[in-house]
Protein backbone atom coordinates (compact mmCIF):
# COMPACT_ATOMS: atom_id res chain seq x y z
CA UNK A 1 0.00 0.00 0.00
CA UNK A 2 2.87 2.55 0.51
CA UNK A 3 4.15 1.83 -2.60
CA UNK A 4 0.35 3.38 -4.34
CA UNK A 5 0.67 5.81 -1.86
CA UNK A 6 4.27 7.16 -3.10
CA UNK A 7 3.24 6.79 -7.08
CA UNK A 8 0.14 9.09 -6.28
CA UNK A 9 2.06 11.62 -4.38
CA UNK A 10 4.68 11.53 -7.40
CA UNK A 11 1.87 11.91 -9.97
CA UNK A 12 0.78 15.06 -7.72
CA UNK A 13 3.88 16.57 -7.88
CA UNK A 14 4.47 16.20 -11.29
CA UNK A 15 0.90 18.22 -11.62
CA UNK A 16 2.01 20.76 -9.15
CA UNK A 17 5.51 21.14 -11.39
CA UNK A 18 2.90 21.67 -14.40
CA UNK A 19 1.50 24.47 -12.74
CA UNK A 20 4.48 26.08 -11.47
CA UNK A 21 5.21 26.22 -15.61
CA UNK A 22 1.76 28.35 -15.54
CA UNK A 23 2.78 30.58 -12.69
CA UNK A 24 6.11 31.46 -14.79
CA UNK A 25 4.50 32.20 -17.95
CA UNK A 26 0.53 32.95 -16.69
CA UNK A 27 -1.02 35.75 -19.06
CA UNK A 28 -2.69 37.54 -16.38
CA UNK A 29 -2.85 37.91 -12.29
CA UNK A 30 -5.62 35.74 -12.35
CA UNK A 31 -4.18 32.82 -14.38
CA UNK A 32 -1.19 32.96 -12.02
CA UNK A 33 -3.53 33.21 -8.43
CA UNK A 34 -4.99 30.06 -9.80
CA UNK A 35 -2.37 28.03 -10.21
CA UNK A 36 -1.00 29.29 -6.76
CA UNK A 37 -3.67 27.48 -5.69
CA UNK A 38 -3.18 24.49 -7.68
CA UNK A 39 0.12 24.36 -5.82
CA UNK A 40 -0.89 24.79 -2.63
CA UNK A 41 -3.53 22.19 -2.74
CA UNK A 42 -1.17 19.69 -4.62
CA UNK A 43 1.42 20.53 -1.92
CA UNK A 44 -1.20 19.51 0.46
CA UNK A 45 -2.13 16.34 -1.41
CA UNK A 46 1.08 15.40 -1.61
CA UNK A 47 2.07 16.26 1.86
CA UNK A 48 -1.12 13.83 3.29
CA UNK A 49 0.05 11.12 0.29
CA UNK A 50 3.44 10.88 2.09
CA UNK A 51 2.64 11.33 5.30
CA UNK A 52 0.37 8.27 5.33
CA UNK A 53 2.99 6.32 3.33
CA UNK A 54 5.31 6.99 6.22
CA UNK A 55 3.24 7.02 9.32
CA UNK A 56 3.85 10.56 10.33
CA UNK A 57 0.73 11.69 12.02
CA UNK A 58 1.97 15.01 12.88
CA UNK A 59 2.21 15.90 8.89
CA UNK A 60 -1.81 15.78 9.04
CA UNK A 61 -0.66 19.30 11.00
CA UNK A 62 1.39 20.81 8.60
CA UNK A 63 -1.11 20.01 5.80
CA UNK A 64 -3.83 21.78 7.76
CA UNK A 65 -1.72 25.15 7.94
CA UNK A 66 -1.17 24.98 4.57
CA UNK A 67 -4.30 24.33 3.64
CA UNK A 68 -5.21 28.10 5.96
CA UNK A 69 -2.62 30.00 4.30
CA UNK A 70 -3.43 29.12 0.95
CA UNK A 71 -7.01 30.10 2.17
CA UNK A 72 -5.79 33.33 3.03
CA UNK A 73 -3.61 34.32 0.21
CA UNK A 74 -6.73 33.65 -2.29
CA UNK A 75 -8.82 36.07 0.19
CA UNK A 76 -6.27 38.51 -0.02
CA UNK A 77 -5.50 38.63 -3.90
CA UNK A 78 -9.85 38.99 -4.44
CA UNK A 79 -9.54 42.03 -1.71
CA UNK A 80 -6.39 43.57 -3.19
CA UNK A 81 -7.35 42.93 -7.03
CA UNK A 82 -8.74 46.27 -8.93
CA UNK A 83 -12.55 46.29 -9.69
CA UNK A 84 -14.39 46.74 -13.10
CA UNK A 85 -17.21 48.88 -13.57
CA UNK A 86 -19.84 46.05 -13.65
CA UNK A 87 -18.67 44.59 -10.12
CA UNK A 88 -19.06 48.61 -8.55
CA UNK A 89 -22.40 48.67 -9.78
């Protein structure tokens, strides 16, 4: 069973590098919030993935922080982004 775990959390990270190609190059702010996202919650996947491979409970912890941040950092980028006229109205 570790062994499925590992492959899955090595298919996630190859996703995750995928996306970090779309955070490099992204056309706009928004392309690039989105795969920040994509990240984190790969990150996450991939963080749970190998923690349960390996038996480290206190990973579950990590995962959840990450998980808060990334929660936060979204929030942020929708408060700091500039409005258009349609959303004022």
């Amino acid at each position: 069973m570790a062994d499925f775990l590992l492959a899955a959390a090595g298919f996630v990270l190859a996703t995750v590098a995928m996306g970090l190609f779309r955070i490099l190059r992204g056309p706009g702010d928004d392309d690039r919030i989105m795969a920040a996202q994509l990240l984190s919650t790969g990150g996450i996947a991939a963080l749970l993935l190998l923690a349960a491979a390996m038996s480290v409970p206190a990973a579950v912890d990590v995962a959840l922080i990450l998980a808060v941040l990334a929660a936060f950092i979204t929030v942020a980028f929708v408060k700091g982004a500039p409005r258009s006229e349609a959303d004022r109205a």
